[in-house]
PDB file of N, CA and C in Angstrom:
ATOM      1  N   UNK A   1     104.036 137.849  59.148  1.00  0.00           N
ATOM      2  CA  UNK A   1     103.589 136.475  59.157  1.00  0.00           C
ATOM      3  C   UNK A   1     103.045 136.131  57.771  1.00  0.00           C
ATOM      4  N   UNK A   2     103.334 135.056  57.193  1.00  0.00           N
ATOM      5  CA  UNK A   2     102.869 134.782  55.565  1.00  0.00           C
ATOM      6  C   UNK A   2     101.819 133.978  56.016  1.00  0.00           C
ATOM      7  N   UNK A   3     101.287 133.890  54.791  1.00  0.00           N
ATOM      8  CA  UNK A   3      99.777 133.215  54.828  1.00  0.00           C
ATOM      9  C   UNK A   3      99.946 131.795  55.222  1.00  0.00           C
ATOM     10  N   UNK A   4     101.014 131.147  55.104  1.00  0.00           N
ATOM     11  CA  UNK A   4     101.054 129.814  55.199  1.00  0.00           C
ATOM     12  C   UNK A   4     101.072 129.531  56.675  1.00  0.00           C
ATOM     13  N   UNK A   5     101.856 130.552  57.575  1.00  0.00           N
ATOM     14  CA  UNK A   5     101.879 130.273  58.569  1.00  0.00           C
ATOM     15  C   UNK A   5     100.567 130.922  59.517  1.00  0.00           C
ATOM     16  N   UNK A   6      99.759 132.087  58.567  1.00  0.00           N
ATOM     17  CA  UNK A   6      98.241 131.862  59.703  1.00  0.00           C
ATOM     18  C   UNK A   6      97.404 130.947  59.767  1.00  0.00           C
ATOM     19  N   UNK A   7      97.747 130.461  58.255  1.00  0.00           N
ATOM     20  CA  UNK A   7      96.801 128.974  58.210  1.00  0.00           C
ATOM     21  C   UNK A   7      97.347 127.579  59.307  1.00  0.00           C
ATOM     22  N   UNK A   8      98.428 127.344  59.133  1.00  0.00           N
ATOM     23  CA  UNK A   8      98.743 126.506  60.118  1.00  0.00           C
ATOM     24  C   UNK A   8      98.440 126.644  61.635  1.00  0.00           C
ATOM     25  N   UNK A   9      98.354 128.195  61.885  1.00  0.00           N
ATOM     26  CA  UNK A   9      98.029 128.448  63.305  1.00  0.00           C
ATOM     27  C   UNK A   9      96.512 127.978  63.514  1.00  0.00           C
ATOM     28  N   UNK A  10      95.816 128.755  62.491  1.00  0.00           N
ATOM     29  CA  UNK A  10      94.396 128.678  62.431  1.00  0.00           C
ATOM     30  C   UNK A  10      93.829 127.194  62.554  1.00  0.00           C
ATOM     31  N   UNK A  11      94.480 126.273  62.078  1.00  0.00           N
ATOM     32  CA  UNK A  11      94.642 124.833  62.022  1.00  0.00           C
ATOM     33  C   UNK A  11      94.709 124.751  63.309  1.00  0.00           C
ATOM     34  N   UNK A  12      95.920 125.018  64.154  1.00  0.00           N
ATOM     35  CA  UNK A  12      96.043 124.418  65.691  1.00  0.00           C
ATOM     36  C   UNK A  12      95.039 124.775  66.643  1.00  0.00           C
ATOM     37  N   UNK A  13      94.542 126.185  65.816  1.00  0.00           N
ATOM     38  CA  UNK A  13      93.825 126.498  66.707  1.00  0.00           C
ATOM     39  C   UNK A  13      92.467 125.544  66.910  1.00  0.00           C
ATOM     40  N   UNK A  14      92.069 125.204  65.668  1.00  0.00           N
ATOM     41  CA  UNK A  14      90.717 124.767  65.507  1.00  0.00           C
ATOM     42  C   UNK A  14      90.811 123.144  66.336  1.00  0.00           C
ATOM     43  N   UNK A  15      92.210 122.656  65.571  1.00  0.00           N
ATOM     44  CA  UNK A  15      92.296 121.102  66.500  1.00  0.00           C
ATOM     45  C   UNK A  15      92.463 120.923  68.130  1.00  0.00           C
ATOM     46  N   UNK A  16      92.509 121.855  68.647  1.00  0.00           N
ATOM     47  CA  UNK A  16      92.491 122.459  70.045  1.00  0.00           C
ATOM     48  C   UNK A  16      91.577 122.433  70.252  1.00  0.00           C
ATOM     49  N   UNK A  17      90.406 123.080  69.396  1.00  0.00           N
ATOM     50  CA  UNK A  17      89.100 123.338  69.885  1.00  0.00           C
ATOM     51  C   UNK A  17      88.399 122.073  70.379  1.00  0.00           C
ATOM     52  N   UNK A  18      88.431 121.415  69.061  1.00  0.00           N
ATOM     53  CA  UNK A  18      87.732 120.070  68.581  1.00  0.00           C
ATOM     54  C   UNK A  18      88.302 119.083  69.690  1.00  0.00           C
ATOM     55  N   UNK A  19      89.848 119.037  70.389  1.00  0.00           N
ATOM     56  CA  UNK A  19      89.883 118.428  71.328  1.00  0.00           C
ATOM     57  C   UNK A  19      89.847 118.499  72.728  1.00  0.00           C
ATOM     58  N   UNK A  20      89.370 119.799  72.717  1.00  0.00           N
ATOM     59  CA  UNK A  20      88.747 120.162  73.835  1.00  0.00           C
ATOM     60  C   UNK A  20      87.255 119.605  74.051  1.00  0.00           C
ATOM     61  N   UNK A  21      86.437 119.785  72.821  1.00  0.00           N
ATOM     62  CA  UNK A  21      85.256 119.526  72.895  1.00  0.00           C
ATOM     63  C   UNK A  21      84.928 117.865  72.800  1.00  0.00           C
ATOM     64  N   UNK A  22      86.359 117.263  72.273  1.00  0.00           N
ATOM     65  CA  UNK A  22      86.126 115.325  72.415  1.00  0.00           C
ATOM     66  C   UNK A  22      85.626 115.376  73.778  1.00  0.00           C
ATOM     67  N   UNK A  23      86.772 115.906  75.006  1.00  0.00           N
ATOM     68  CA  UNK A  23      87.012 115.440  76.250  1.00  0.00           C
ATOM     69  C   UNK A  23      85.733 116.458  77.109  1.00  0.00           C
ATOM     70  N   UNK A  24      85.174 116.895  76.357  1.00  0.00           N
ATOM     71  CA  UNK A  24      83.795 117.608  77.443  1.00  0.00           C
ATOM     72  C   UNK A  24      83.011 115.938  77.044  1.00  0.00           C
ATOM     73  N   UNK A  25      82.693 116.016  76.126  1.00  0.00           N
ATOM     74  CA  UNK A  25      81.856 115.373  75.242  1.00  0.00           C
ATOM     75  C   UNK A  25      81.979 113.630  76.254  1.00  0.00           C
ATOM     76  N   UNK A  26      83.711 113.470  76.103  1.00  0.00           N
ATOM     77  CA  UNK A  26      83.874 112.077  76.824  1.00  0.00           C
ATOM     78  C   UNK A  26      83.679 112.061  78.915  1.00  0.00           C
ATOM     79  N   UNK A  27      84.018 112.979  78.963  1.00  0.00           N
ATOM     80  CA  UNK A  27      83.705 113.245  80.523  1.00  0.00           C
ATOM     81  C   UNK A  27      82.378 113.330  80.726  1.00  0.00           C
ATOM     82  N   UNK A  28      80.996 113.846  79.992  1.00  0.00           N
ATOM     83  CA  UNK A  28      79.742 113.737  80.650  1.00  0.00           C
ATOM     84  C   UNK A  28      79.322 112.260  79.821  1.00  0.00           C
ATOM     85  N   UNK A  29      80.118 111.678  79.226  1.00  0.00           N
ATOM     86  CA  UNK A  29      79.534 110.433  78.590  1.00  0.00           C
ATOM     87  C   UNK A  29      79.737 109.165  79.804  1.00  0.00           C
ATOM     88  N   UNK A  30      80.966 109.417  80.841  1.00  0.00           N
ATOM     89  CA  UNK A  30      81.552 108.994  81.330  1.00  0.00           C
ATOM     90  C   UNK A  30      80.728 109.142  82.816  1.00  0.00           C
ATOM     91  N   UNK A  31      80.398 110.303  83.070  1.00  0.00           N
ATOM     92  CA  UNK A  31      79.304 110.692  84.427  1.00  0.00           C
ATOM     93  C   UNK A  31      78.415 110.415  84.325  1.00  0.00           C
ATOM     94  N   UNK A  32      77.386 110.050  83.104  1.00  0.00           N
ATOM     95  CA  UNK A  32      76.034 109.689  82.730  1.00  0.00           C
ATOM     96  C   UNK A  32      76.354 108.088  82.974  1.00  0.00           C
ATOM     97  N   UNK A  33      77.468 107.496  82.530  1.00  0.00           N
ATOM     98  CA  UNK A  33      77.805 105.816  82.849  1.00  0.00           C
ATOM     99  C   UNK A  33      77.499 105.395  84.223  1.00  0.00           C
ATOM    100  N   UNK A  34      78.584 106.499  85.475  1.00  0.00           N
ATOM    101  CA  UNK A  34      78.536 106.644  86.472  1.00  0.00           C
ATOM    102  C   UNK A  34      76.929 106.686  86.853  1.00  0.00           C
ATOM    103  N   UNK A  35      76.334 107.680  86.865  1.00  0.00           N
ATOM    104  CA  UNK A  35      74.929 107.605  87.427  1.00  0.00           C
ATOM    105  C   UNK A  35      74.062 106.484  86.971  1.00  0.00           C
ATOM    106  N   UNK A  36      74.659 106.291  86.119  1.00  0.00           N
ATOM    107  CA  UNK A  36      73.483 105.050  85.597  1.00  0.00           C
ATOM    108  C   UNK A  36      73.631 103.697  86.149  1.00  0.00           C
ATOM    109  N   UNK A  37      74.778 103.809  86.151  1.00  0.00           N
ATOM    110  CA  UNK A  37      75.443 102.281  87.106  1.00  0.00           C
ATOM    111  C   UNK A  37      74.886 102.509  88.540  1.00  0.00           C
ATOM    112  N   UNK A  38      75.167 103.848  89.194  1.00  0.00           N
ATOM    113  CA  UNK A  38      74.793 103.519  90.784  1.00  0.00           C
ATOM    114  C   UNK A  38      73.232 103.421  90.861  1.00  0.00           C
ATOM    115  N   UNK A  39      72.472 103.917  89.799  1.00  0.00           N
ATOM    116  CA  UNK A  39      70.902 104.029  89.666  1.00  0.00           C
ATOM    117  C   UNK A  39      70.577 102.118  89.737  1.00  0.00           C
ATOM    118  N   UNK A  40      71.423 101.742  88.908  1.00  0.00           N
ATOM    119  CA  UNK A  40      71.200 100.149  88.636  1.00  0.00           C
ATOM    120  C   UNK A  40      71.288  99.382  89.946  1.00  0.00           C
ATOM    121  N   UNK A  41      72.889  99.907  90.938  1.00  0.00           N
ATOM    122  CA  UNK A  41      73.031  99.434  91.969  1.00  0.00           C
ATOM    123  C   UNK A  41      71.612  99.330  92.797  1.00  0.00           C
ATOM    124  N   UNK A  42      71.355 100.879  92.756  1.00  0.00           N
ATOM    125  CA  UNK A  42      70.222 101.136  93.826  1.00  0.00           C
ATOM    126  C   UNK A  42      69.117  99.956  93.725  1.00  0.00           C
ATOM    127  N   UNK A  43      68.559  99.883  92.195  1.00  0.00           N
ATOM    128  CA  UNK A  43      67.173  99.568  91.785  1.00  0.00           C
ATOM    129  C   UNK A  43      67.731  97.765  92.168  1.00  0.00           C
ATOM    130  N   UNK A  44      69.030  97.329  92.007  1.00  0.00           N
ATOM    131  CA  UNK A  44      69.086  95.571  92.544  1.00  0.00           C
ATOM    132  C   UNK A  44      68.808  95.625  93.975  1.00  0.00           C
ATOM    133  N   UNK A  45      68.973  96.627  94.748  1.00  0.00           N
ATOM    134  CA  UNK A  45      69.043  96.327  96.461  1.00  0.00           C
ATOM    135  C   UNK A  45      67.430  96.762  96.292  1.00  0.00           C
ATOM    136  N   UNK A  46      66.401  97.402  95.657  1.00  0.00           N
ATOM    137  CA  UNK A  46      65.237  97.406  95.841  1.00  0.00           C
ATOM    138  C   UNK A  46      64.267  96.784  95.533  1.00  0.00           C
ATOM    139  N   UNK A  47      64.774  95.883  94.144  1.00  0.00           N
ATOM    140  CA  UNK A  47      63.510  95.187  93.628  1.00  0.00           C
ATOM    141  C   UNK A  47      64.479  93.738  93.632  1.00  0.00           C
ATOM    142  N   UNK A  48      63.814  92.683  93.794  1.00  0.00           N
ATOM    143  CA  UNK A  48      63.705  91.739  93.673  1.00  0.00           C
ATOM    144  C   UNK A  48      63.876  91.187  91.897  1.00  0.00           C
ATOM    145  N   UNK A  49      65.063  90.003  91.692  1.00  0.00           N
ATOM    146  CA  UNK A  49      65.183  89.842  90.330  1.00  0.00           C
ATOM    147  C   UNK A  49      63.775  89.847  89.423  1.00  0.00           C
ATOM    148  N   UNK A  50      62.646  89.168  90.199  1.00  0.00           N
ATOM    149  CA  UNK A  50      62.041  88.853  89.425  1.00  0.00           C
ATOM    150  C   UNK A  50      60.892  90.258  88.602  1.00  0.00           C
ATOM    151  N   UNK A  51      61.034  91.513  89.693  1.00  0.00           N
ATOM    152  CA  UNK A  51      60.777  92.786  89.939  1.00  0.00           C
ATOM    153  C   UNK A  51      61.432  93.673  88.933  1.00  0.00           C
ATOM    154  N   UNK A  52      63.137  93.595  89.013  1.00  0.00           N
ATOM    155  CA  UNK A  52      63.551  94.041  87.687  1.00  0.00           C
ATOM    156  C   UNK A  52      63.688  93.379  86.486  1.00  0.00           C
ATOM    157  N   UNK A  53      62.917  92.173  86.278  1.00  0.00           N
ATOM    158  CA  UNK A  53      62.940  92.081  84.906  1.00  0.00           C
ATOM    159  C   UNK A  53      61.588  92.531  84.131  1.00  0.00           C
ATOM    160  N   UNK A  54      60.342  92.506  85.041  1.00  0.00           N
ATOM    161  CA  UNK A  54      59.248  93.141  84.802  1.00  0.00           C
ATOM    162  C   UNK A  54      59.868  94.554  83.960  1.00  0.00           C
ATOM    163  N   UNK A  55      60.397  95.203  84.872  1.00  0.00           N
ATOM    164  CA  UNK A  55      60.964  96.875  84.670  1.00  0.00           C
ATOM    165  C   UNK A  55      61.277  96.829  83.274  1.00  0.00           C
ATOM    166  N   UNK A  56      62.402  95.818  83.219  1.00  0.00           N
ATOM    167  CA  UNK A  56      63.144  95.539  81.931  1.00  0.00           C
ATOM    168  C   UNK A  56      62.042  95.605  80.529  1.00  0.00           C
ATOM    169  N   UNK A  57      61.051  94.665  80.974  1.00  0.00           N
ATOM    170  CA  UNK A  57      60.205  94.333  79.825  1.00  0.00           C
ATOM    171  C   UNK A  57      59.346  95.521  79.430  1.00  0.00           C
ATOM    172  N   UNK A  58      59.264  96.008  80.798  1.00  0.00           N
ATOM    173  CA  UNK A  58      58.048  97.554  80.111  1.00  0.00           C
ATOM    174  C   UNK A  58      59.281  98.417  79.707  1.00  0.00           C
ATOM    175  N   UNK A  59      60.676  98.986  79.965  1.00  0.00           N
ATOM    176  CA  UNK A  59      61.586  99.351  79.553  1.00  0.00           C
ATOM    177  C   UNK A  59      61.644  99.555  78.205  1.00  0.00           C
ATOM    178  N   UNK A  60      61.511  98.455  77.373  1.00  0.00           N
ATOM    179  CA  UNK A  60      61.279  98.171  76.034  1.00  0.00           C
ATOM    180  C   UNK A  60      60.642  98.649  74.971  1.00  0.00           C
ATOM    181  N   UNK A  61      58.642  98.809  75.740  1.00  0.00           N
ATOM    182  CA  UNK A  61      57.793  99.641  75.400  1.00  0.00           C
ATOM    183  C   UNK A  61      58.124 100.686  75.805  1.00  0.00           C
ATOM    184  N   UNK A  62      58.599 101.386  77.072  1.00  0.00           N
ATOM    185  CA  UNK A  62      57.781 103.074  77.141  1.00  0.00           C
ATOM    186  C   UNK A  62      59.236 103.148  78.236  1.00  0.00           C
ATOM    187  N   UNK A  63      60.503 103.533  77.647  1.00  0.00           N
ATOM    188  CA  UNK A  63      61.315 103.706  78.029  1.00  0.00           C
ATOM    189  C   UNK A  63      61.528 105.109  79.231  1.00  0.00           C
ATOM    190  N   UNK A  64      60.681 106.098  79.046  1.00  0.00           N
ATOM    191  CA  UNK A  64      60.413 107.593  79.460  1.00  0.00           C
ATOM    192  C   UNK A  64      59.679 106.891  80.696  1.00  0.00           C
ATOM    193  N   UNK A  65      58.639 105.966  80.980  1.00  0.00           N
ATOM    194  CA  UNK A  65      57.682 105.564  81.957  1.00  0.00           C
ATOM    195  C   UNK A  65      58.837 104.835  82.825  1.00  0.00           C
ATOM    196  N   UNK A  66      59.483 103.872  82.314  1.00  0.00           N
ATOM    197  CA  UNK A  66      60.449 103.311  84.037  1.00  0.00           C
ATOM    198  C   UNK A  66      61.452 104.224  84.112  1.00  0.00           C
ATOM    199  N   UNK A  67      62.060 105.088  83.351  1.00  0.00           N
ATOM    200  CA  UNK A  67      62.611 105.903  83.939  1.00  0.00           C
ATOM    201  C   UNK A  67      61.971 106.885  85.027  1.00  0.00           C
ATOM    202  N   UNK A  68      61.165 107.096  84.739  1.00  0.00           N
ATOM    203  CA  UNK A  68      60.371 108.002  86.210  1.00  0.00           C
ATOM    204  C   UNK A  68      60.037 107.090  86.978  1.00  0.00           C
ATOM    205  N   UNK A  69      59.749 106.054  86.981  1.00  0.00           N
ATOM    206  CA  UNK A  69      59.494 104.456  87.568  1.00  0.00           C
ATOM    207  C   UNK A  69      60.741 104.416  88.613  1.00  0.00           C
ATOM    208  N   UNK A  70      61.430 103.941  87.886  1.00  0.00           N
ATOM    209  CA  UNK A  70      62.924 104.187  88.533  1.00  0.00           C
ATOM    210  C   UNK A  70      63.411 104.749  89.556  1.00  0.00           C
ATOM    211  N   UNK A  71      63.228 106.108  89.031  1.00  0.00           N
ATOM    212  CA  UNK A  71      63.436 106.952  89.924  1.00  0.00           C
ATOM    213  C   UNK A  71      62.557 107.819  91.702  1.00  0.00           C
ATOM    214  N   UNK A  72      61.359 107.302  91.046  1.00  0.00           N
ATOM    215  CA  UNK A  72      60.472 107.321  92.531  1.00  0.00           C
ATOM    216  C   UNK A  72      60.220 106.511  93.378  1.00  0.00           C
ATOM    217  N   UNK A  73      60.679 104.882  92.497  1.00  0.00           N
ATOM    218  CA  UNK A  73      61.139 104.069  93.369  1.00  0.00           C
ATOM    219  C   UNK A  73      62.219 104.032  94.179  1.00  0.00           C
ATOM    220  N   UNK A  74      63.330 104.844  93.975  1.00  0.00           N
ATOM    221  CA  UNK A  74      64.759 105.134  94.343  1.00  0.00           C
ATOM    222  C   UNK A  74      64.697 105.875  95.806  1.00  0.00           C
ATOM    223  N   UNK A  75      63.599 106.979  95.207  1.00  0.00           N
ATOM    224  CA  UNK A  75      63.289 108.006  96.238  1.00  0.00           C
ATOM    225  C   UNK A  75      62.468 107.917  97.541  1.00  0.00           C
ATOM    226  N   UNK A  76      61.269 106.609  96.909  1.00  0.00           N
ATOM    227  CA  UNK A  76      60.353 105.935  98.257  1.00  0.00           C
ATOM    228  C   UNK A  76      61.556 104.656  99.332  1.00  0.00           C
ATOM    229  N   UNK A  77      62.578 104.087  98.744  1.00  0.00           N
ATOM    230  CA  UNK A  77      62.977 103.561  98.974  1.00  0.00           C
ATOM    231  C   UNK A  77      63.783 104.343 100.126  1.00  0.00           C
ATOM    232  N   UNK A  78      64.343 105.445  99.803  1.00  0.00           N
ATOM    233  CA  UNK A  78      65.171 106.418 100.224  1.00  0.00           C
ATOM    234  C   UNK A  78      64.353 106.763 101.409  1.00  0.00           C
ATOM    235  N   UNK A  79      63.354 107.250 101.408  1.00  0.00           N
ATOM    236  CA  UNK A  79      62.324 107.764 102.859  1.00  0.00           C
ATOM    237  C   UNK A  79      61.904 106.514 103.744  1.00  0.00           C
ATOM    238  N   UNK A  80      61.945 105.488 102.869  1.00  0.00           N
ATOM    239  CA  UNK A  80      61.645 104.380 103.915  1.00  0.00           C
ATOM    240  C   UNK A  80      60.306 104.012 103.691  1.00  0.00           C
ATOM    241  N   UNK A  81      59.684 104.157 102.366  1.00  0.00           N
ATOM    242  CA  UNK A  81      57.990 104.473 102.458  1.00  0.00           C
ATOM    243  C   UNK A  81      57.764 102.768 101.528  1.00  0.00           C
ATOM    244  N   UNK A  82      58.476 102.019 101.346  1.00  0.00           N
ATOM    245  CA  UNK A  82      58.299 100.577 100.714  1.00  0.00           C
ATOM    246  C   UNK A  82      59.117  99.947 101.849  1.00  0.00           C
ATOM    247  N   UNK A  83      58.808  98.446 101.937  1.00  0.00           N
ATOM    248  CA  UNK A  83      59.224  97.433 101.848  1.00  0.00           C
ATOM    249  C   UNK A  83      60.752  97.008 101.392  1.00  0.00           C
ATOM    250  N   UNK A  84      62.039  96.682 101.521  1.00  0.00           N
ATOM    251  CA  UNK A  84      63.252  96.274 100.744  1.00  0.00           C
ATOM    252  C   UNK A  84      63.023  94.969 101.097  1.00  0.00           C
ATOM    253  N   UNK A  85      63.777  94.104 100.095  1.00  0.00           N
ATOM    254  CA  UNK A  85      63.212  94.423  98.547  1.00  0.00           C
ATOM    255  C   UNK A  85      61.926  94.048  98.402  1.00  0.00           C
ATOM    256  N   UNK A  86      61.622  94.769  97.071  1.00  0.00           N
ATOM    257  CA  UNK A  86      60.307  94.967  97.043  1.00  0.00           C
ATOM    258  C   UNK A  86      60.077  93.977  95.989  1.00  0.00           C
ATOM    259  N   UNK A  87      59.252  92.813  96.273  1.00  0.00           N
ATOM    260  CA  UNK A  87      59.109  91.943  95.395  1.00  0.00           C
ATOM    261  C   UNK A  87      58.354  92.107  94.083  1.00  0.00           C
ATOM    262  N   UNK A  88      58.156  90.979  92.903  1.00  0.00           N
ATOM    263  CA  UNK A  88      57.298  91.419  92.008  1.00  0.00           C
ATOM    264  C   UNK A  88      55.843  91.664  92.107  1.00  0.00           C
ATOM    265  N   UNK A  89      54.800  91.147  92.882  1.00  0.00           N
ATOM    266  CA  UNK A  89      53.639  91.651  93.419  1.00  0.00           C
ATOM    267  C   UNK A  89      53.584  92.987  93.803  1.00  0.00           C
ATOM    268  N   UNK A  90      53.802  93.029  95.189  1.00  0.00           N
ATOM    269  CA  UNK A  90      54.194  94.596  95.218  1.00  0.00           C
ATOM    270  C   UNK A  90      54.535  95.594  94.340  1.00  0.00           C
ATOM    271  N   UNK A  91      55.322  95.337  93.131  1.00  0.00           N
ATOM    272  CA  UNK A  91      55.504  96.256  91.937  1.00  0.00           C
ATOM    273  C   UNK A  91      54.466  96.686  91.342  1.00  0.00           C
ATOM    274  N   UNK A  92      53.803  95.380  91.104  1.00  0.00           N
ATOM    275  CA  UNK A  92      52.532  95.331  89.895  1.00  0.00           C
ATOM    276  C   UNK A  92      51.246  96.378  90.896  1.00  0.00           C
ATOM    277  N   UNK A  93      51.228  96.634  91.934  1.00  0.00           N
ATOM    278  CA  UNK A  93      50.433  97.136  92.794  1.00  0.00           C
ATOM    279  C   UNK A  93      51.092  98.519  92.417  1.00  0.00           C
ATOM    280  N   UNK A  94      51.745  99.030  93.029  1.00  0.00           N
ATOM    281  CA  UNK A  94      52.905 100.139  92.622  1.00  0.00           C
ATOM    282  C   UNK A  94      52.635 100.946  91.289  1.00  0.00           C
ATOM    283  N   UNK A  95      52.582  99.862  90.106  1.00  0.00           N
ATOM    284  CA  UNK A  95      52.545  99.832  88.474  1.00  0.00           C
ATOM    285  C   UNK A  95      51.171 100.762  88.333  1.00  0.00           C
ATOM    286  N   UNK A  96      50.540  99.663  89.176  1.00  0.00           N
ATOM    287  CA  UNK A  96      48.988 100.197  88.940  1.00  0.00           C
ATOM    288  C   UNK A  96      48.055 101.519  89.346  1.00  0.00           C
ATOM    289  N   UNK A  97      48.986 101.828  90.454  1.00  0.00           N
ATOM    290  CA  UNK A  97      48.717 103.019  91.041  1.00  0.00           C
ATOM    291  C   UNK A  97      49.019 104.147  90.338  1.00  0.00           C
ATOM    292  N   UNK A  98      50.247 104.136  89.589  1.00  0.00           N
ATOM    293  CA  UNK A  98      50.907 104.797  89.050  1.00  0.00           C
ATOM    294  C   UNK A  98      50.275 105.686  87.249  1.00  0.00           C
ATOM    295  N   UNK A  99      49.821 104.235  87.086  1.00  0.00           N
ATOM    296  CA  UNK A  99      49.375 104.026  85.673  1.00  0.00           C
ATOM    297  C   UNK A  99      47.879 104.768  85.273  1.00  0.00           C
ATOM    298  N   UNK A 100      48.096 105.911  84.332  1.00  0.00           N
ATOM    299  CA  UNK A 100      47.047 106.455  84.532  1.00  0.00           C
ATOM    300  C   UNK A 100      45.846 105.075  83.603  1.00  0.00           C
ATOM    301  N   UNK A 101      44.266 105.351  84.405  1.00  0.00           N
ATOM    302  CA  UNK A 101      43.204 104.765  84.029  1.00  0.00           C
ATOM    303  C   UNK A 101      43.269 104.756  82.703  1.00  0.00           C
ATOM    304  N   UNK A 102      42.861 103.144  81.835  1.00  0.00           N
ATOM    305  CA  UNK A 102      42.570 103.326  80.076  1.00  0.00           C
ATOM    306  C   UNK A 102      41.424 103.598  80.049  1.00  0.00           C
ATOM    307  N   UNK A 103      40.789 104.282  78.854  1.00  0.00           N
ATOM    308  CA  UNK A 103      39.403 104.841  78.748  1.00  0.00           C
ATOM    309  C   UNK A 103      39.143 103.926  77.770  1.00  0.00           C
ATOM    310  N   UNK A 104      37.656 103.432  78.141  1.00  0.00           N
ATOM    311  CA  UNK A 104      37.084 102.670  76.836  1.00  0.00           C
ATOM    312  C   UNK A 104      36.353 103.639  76.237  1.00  0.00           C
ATOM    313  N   UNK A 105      36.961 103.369  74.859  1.00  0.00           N
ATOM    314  CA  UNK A 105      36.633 104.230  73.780  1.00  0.00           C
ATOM    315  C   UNK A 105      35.532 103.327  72.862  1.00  0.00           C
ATOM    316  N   UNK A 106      34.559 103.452  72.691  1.00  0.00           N
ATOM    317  CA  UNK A 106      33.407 102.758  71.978  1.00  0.00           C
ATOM    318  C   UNK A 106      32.909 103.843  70.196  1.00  0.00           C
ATOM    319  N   UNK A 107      32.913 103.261  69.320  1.00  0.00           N
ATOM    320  CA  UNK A 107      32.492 103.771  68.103  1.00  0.00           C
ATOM    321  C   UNK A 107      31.145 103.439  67.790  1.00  0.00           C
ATOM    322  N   UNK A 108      30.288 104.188  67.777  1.00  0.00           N
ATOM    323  CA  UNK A 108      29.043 103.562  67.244  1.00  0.00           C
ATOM    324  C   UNK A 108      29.084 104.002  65.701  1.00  0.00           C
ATOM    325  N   UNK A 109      28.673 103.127  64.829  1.00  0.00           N
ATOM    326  CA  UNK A 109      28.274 102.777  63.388  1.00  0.00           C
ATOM    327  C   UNK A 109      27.232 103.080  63.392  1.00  0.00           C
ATOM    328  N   UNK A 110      26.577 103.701  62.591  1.00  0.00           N
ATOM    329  CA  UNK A 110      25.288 104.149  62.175  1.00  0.00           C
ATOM    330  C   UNK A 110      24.675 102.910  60.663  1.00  0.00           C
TER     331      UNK A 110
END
């Protein structure tokens, strides 16, 4: 085998690799779409429009917080332990429970 032709192999081999690894890469991009869409489905049959746009707006700030938001709402919904749908009052109750206490922090100046 001459050099020209291990290199060309070595070539197929590698573009094989690389398109193997597009289509991992595009298939969990594609299942993460999937879950996220039926997560969306779920959260319209539970909250009330005016409920998910609240979500939306704290979404913005503290993206990590309605995602767990989200999701334990999904899960109380699931046991039967809320109300469907659960309007925006009820959320803000929900919010609050959830939300750990702010501490007033006071500086005294000497």
């Amino acid at each position: 085998m001459s050099s020209d032709e291990e290199l060309d192999l070595l070539r197929q081999k590698r573009m094989q690799e690389l398109q193997r690894q597009l289509a991992q890469e595009q298939q969990k991009t594609e299942i993460q779409q999937r879950m996220d869409e039926q997560k969306q489905n779920l959260l319209r049959a539970i909250l009330t429009v005016e409920a998910r746009q609240r979500l939306n707006r704290i979404k913005m700030v503290r993206p990590e917080y309605v995602q767990q938001i989200e999701l334990q709402l999904i899960q109380l919904a699931q046991t039967g332990r809320i109300p469907l749908p659960m309007d925006d009052q009820q959320l803000k109750v929900i919010l609050s429970k959830l939300q750990p206490e702010k501490k007033n922090i006071r500086f005294r100046y000497r």
